[in-house]
N, C-alpha and C. Protein backbone atom coordinates (compact mmCIF):
# COMPACT_ATOMS: atom_id res chain seq x y z
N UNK A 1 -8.07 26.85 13.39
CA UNK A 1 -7.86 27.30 12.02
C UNK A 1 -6.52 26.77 11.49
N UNK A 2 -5.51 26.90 12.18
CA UNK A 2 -4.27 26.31 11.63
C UNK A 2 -4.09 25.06 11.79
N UNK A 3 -5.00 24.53 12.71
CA UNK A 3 -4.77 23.19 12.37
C UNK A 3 -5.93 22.77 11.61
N UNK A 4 -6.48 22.99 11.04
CA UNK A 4 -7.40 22.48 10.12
C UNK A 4 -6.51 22.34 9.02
N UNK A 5 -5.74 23.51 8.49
CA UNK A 5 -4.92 23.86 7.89
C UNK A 5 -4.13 22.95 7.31
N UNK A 6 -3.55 22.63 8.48
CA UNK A 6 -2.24 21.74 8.67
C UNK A 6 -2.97 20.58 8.32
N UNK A 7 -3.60 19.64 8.53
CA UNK A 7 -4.64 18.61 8.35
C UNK A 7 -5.12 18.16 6.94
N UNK A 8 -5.60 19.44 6.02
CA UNK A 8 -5.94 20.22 4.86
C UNK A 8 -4.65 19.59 4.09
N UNK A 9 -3.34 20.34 4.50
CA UNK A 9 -2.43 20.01 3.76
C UNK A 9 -1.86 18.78 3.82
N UNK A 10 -2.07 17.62 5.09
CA UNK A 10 -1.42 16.69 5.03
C UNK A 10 -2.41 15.92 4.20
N UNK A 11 -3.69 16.08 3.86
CA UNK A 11 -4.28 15.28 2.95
C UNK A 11 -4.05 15.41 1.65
N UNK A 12 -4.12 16.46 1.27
CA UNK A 12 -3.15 16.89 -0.06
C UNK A 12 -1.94 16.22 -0.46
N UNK A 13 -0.95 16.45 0.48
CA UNK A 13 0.27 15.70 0.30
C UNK A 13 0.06 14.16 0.19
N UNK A 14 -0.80 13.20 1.19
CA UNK A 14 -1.44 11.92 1.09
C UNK A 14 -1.81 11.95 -0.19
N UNK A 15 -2.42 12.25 -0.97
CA UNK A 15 -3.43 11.72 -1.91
C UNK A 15 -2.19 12.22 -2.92
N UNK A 16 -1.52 13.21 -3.38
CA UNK A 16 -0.29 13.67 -4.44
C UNK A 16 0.49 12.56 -3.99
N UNK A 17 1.18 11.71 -2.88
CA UNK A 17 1.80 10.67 -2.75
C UNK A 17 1.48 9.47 -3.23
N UNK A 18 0.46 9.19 -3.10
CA UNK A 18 -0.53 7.56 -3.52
C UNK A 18 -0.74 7.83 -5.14
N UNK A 19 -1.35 9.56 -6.44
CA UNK A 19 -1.29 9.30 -7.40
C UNK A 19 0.41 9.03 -8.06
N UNK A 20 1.36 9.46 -6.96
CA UNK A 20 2.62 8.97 -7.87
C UNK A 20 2.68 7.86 -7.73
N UNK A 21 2.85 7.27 -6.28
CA UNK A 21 3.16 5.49 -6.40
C UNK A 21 2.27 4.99 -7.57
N UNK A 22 1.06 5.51 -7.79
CA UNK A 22 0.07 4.89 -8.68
C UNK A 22 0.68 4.74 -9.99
N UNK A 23 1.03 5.88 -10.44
CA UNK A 23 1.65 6.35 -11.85
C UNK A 23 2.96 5.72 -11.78
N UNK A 24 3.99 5.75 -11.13
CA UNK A 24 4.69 5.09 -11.02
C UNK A 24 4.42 3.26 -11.20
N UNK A 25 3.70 2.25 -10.05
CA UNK A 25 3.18 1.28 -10.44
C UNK A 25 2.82 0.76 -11.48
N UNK A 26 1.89 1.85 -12.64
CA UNK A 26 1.88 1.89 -13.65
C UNK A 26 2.70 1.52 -14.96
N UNK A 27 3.50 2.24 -14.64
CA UNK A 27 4.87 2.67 -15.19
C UNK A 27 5.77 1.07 -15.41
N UNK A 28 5.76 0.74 -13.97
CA UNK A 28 6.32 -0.45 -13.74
C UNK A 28 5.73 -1.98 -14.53
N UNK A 29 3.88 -2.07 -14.66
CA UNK A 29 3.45 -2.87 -15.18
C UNK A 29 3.94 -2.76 -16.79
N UNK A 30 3.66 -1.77 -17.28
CA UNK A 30 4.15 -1.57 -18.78
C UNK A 30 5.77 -2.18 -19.20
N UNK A 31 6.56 -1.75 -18.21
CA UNK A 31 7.83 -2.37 -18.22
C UNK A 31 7.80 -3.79 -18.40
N UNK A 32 7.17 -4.27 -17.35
CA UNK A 32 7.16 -5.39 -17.11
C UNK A 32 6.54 -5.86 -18.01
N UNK A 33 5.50 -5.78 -18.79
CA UNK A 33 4.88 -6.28 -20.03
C UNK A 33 5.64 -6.75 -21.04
N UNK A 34 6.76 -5.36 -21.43
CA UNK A 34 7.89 -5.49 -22.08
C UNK A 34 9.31 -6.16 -22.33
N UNK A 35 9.88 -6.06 -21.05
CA UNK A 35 10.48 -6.99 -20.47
C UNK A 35 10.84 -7.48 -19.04
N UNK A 36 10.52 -8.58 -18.52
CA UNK A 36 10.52 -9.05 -17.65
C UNK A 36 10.91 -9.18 -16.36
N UNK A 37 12.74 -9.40 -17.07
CA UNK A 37 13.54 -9.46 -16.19
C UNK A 37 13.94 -7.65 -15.69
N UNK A 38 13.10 -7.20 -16.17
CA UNK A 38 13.81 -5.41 -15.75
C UNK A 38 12.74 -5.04 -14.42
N UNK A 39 12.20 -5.94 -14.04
CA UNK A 39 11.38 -5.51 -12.68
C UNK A 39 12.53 -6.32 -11.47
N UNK A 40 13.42 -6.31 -11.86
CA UNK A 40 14.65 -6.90 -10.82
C UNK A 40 15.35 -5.72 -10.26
N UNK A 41 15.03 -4.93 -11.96
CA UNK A 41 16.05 -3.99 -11.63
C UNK A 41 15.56 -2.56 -11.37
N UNK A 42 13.93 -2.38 -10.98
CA UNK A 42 13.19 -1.54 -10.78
C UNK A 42 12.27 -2.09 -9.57
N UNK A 43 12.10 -3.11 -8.95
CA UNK A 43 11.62 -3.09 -7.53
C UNK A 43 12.18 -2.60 -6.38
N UNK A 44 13.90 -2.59 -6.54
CA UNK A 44 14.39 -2.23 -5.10
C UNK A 44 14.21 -0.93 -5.24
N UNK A 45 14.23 -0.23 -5.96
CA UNK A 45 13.59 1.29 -6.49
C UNK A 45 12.55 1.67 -5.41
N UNK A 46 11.71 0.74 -5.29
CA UNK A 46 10.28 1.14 -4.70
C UNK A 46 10.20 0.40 -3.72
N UNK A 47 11.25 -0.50 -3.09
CA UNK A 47 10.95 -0.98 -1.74
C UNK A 47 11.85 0.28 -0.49
């Protein structure tokens, strides 16, 4: 039971992690649409 639990919640946390990088990523293409050179200054952000 508690580890189902525990299991339960680490998938939760997985999938709430991957829609931010997503939204984030996002975030980043729009920038980048805009201006260019500002993904210089927003990649080391996300490495």
């Amino acid at each position: 039971m508690d580890f189902e639990f525990r299991s339960r919640d680490a998938i939760m946390t997985y999938f709430i992690r991957k829609l931010r990088l997503y939204r984030i990523a996002r975030s980043i293409d729009k920038a980048t649409l805009m201006s260019p050179d500002r993904l210089l200054t927003v990649w080391p952000l996300m490495a």
